[in-house]
PDB file of N, CA and C in Angstrom:
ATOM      1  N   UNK A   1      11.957  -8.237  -0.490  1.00  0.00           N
ATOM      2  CA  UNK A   1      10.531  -7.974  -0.428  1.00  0.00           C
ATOM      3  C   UNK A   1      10.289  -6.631   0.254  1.00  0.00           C
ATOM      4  N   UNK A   2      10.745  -5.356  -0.524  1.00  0.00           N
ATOM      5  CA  UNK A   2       9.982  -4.048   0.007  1.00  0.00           C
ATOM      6  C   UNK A   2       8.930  -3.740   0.219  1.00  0.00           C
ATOM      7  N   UNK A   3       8.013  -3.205   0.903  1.00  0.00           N
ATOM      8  CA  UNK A   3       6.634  -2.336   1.022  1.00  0.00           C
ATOM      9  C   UNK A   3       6.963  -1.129   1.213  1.00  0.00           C
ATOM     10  N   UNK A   4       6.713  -0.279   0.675  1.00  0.00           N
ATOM     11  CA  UNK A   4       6.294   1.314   0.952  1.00  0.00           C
ATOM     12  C   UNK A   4       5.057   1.422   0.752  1.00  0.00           C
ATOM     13  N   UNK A   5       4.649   2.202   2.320  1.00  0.00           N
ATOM     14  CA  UNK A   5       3.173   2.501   2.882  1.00  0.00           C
ATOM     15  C   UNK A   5       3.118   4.211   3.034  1.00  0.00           C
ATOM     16  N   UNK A   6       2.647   4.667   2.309  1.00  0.00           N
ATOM     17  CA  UNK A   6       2.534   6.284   2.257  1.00  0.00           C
ATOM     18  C   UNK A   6       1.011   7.036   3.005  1.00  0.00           C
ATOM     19  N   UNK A   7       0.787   7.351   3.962  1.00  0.00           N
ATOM     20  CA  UNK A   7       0.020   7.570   4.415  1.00  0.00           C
ATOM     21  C   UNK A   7      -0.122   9.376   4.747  1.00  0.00           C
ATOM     22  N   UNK A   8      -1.421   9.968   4.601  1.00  0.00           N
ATOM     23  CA  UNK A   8      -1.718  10.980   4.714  1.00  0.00           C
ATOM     24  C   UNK A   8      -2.954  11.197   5.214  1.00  0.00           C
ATOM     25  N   UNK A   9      -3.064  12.550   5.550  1.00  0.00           N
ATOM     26  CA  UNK A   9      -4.274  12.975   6.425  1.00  0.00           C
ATOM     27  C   UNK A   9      -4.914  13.824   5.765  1.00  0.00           C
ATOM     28  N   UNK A  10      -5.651  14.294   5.149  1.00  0.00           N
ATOM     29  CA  UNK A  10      -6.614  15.382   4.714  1.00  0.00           C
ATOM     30  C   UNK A  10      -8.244  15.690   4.671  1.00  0.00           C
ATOM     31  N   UNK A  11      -8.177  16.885   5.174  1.00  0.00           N
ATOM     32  CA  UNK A  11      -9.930  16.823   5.163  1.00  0.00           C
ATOM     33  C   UNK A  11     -10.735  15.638   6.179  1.00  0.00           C
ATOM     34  N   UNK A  12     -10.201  15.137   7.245  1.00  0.00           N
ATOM     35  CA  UNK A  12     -10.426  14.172   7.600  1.00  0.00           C
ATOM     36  C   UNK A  12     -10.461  12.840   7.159  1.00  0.00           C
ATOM     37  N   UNK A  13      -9.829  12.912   6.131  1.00  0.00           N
ATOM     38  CA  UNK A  13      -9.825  11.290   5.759  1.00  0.00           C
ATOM     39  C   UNK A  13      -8.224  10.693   5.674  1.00  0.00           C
ATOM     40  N   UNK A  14      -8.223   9.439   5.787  1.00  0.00           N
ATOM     41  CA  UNK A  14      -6.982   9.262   5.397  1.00  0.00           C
ATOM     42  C   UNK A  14      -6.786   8.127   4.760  1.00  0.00           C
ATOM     43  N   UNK A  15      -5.389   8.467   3.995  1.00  0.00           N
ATOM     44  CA  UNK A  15      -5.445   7.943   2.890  1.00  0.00           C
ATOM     45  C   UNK A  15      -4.075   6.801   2.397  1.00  0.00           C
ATOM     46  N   UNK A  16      -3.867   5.880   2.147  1.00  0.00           N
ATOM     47  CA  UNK A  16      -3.051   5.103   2.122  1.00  0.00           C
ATOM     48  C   UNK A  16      -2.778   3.946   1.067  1.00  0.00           C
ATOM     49  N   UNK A  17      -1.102   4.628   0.690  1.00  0.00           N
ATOM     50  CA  UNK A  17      -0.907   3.644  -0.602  1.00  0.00           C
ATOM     51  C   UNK A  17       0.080   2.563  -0.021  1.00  0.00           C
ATOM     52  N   UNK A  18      -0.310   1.357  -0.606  1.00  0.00           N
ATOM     53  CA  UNK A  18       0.905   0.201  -0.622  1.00  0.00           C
ATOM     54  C   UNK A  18       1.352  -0.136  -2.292  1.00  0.00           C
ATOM     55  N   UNK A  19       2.982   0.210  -1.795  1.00  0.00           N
ATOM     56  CA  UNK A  19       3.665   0.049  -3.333  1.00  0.00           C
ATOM     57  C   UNK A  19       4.578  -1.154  -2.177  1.00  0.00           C
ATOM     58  N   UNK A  20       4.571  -2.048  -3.399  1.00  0.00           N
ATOM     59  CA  UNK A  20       5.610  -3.317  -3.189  1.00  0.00           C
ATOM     60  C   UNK A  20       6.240  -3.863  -4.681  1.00  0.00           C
ATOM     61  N   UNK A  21       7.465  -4.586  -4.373  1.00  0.00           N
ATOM     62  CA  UNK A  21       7.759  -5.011  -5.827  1.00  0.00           C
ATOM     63  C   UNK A  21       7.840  -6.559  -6.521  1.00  0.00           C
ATOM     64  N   UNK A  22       6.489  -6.963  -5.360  1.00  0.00           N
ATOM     65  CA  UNK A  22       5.944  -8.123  -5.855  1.00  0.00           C
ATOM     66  C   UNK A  22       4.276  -8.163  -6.040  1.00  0.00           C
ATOM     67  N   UNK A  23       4.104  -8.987  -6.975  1.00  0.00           N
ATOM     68  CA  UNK A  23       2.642  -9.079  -7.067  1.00  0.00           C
ATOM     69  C   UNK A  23       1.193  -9.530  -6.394  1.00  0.00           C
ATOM     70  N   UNK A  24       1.909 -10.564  -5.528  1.00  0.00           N
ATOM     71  CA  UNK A  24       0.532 -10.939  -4.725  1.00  0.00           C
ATOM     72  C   UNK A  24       0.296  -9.917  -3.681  1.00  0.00           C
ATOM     73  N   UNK A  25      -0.893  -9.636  -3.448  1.00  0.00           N
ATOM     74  CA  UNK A  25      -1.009  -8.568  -2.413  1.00  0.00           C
ATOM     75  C   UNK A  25      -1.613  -9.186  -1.231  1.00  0.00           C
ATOM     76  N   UNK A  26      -0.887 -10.172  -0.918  1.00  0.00           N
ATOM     77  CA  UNK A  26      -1.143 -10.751   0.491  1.00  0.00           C
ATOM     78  C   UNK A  26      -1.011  -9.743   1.650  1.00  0.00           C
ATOM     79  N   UNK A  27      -0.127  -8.651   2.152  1.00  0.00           N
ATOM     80  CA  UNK A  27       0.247  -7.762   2.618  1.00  0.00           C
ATOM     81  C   UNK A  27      -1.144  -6.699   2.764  1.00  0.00           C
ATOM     82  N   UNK A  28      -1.761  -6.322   1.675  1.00  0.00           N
ATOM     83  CA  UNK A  28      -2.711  -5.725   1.522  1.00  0.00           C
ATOM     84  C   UNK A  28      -3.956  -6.456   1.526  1.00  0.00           C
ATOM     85  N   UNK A  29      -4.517  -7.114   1.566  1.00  0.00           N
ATOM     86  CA  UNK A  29      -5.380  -8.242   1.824  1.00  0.00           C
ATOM     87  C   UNK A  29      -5.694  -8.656   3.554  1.00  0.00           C
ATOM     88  N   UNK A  30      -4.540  -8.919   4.030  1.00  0.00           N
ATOM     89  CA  UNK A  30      -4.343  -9.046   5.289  1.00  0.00           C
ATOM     90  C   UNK A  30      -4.323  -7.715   6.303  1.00  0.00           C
ATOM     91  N   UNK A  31      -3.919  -6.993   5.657  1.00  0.00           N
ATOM     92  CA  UNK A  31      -4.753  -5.344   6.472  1.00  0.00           C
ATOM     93  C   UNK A  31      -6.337  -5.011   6.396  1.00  0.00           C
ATOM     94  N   UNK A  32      -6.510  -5.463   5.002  1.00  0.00           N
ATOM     95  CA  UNK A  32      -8.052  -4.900   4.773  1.00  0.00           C
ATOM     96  C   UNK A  32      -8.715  -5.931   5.978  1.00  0.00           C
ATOM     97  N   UNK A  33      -8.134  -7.506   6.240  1.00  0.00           N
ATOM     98  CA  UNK A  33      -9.029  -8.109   6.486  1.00  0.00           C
ATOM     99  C   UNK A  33      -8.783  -7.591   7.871  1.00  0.00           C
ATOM    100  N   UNK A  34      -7.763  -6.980   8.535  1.00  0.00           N
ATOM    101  CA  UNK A  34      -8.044  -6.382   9.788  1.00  0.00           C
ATOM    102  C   UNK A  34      -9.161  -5.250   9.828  1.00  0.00           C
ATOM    103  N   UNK A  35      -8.740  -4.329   9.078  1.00  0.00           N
ATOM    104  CA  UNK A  35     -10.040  -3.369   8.803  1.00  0.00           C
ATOM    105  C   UNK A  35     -11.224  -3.907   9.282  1.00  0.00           C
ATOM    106  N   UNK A  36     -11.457  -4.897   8.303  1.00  0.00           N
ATOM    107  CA  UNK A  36     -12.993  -5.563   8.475  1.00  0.00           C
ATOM    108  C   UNK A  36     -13.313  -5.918   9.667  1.00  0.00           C
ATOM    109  N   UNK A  37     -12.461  -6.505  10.358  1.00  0.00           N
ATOM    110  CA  UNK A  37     -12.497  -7.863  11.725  1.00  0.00           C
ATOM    111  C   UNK A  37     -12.470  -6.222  12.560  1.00  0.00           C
ATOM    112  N   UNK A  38     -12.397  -5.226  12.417  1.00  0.00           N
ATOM    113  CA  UNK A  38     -12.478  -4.480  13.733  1.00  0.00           C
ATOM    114  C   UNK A  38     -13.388  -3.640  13.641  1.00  0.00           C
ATOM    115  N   UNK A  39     -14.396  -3.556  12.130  1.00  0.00           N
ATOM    116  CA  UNK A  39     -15.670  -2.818  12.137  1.00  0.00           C
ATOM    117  C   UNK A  39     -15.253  -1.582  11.498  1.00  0.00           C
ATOM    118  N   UNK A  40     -13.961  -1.040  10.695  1.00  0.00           N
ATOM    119  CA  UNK A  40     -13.389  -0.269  10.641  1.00  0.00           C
ATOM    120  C   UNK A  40     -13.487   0.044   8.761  1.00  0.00           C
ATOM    121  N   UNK A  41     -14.613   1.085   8.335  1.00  0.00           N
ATOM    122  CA  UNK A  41     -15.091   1.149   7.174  1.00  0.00           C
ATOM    123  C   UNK A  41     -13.770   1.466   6.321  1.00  0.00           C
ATOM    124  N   UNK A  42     -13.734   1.429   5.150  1.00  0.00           N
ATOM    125  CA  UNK A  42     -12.684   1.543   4.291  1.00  0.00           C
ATOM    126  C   UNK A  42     -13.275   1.540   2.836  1.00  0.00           C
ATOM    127  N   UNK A  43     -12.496   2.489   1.889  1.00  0.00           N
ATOM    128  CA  UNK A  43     -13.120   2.466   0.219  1.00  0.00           C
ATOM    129  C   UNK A  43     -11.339   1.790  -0.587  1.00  0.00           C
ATOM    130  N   UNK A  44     -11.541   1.061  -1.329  1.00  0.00           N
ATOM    131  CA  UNK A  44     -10.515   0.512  -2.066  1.00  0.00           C
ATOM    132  C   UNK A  44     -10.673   0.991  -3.125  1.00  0.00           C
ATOM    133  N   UNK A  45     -10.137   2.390  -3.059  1.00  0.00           N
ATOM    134  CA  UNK A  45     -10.016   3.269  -4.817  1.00  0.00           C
ATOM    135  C   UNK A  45      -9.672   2.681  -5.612  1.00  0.00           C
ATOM    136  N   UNK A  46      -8.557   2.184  -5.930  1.00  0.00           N
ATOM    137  CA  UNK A  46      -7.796   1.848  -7.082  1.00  0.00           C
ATOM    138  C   UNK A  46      -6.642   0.717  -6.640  1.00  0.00           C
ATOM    139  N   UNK A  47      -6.031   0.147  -7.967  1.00  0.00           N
ATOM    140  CA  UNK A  47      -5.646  -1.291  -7.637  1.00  0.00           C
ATOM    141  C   UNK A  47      -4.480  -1.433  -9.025  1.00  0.00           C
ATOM    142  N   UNK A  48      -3.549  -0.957  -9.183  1.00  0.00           N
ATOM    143  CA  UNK A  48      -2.659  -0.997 -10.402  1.00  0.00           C
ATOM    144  C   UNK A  48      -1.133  -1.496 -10.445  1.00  0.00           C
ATOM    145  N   UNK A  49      -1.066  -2.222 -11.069  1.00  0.00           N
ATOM    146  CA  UNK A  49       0.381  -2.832 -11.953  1.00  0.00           C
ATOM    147  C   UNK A  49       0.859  -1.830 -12.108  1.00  0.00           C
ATOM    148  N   UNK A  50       2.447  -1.326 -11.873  1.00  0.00           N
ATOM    149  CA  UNK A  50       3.349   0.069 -12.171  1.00  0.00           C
ATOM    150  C   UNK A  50       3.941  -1.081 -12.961  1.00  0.00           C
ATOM    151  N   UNK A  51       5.093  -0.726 -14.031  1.00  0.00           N
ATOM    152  CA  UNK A  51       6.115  -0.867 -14.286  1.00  0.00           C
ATOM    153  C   UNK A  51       7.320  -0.018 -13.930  1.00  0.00           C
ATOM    154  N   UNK A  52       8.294   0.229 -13.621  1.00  0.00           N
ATOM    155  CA  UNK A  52       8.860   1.037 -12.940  1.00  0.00           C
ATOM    156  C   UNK A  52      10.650   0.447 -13.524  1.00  0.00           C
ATOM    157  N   UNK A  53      11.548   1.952 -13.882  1.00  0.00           N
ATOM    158  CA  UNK A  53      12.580   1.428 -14.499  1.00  0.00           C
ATOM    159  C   UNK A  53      13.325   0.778 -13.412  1.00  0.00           C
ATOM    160  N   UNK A  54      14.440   0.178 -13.164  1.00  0.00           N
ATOM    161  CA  UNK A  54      15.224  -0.883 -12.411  1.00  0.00           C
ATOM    162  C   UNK A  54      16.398   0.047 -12.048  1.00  0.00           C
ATOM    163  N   UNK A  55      16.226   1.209 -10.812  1.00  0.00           N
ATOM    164  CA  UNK A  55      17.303   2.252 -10.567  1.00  0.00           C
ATOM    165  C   UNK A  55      18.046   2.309  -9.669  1.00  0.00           C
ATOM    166  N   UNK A  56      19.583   2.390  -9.160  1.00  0.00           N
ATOM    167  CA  UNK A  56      19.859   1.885  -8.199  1.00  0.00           C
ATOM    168  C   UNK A  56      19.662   3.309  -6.827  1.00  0.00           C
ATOM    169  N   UNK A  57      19.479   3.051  -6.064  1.00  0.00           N
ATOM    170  CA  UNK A  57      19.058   3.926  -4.754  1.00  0.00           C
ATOM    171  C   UNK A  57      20.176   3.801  -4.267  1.00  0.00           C
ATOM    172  N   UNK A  58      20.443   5.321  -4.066  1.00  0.00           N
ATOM    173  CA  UNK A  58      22.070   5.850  -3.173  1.00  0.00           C
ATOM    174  C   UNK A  58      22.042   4.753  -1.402  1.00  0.00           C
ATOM    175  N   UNK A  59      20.494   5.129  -1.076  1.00  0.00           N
ATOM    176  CA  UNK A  59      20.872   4.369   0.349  1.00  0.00           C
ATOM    177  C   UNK A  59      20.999   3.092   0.184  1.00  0.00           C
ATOM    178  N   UNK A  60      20.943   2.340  -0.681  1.00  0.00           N
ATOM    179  CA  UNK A  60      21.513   0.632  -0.436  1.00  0.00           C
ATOM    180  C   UNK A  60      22.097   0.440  -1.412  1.00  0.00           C
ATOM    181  N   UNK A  61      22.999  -0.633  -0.894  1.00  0.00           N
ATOM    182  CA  UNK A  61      24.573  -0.841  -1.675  1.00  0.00           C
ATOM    183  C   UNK A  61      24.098  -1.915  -2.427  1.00  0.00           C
TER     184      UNK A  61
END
């Protein structure tokens, strides 16, 4: 169960993707609902299914 969380700063805003390689977005759900519970505004741009080819990565065996 990976997450990669890519986060950036620009123009004052910041901006943050969650890529995982499962489908429920419990992970992301459970942040927003921190967001909320601390008064902490947020826009949910976009929301997409990748398919992505099956490649093996030098750092894990």
């Amino acid at each position: 169960m990976d997450i990669t969380l890519q986060i950036s700063a620009v123009n004052g805003r910041f901006t943050l993707d969650f890529m995982q390689k499962f489908q429920r977005p419990v992970y992301l759900k459970a942040f927003l609902q921190e967001l909320a519970n601390n008064d902490i505004v947020y826009e949910l741009q976009d929301k997409q299914i990748r398919s992505l080819p099956a490649i093996r990565v030098p750092w894990k065996s």
